[in-house]
Protein backbone atom coordinates (compact mmCIF):
# COMPACT_ATOMS: atom_id res chain seq x y z
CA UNK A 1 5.30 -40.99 -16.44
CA UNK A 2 4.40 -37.63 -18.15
CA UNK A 3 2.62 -36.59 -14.82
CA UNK A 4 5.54 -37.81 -12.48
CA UNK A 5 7.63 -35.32 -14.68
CA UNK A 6 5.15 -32.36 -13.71
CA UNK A 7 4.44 -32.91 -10.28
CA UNK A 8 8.71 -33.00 -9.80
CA UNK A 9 9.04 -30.08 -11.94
CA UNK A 10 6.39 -28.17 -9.99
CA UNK A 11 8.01 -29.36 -6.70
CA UNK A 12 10.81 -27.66 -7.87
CA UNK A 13 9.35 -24.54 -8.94
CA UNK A 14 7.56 -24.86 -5.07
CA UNK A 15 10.99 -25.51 -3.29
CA UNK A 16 12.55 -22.36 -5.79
CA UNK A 17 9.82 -20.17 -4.41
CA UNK A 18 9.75 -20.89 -0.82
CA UNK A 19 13.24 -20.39 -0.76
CA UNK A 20 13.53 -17.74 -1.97
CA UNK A 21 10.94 -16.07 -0.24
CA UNK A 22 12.22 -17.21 3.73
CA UNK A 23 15.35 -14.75 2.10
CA UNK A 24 14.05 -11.78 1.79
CA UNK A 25 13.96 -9.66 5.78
CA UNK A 26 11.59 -7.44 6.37
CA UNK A 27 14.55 -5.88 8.82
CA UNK A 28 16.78 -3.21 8.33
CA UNK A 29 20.05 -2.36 10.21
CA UNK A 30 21.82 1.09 11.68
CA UNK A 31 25.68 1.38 11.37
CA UNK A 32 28.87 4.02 11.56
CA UNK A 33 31.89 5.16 12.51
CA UNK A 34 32.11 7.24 15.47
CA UNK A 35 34.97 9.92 15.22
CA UNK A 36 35.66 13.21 17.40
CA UNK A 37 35.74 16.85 16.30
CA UNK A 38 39.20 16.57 15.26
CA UNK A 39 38.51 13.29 12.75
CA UNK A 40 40.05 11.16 15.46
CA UNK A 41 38.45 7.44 15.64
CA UNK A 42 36.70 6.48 18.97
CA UNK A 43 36.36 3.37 20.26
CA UNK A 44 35.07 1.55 23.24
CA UNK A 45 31.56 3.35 23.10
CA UNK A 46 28.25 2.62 23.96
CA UNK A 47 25.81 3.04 21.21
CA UNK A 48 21.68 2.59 22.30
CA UNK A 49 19.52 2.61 19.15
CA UNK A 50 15.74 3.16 20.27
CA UNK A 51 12.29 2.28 19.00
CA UNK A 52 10.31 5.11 19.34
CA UNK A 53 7.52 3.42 18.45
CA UNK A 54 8.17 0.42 20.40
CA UNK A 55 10.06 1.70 23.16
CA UNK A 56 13.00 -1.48 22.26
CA UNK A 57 16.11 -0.39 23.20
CA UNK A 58 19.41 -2.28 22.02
CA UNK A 59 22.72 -1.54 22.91
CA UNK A 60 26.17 -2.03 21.06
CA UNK A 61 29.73 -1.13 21.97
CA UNK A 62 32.01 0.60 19.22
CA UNK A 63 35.23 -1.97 17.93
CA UNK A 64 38.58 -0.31 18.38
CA UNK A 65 38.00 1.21 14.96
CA UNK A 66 34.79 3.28 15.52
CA UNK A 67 32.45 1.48 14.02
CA UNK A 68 29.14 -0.41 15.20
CA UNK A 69 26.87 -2.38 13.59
CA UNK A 70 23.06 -2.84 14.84
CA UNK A 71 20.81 -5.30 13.22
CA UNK A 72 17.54 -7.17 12.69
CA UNK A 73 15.95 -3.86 13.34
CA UNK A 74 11.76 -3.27 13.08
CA UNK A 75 10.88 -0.42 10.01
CA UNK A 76 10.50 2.63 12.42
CA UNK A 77 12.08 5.63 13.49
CA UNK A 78 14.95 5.59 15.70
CA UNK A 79 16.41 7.07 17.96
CA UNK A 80 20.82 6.80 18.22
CA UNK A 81 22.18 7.44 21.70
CA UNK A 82 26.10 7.93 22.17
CA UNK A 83 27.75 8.26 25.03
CA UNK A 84 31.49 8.00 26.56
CA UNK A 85 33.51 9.19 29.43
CA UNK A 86 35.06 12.30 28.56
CA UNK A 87 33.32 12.80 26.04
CA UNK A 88 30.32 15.11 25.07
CA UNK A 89 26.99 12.92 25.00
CA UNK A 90 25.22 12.78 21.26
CA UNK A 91 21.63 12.14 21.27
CA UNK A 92 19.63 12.33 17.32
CA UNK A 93 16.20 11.57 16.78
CA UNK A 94 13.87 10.52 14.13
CA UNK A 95 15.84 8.61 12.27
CA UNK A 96 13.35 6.49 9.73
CA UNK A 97 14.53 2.85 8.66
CA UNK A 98 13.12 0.66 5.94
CA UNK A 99 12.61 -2.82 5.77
CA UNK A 100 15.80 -4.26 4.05
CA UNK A 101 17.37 -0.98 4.53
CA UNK A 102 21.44 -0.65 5.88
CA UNK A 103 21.33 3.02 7.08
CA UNK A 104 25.12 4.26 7.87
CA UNK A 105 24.76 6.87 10.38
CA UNK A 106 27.45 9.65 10.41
């Protein structure tokens, strides 16, 4: 009985640590809010964050409040891509993400 109690108790600890450890990302993610000169929010705009290690490209639109969100990203450095109708093209490299690491961009 005594060993029955062990082997569930160090099932437990098992199921605890594998858990736990399938948590943890080894990702990171690149966000903002995209405003004009004047402070004005813009919306509707193509964002294209780039590997430049990688050469993976992905592509997100801005909501109707600025902002974007791009995630499950690789550690690297980036590149960030904006561009709109109208609207002066941005373009800034070397950006460097961590693993587990939100980086706002502004």
């Amino acid at each position: 009985m005594r060993n029955a109690r062990r082997y569930g108790a160090l099932c437990v600890l098992f199921y605890a640590f594998c858990a736990q450890s399938t948590a943890q990302t080894i990702t990171g993610s690149i966000s903002g809010t995209l405003t004009d000169d004047s402070g004005a929010i813009v919306p509707d705009t193509i964002v294209s964050i780039h590997n430049e290690l990688t050469g993976e490209t992905r592509k997100t639109k801005t909501a109707a409040t600025g902002e974007f969100l791009v995630s499950a990203l690789q550690p690297g450095r980036y590149t960030v891509v904006v561009d709109k109708a109208g609207f002066k093209g941005l373009r800034v490299t070397g950006l460097t993400l961590t693993a587990n690491q939100r980086r706002l961009w502004a």
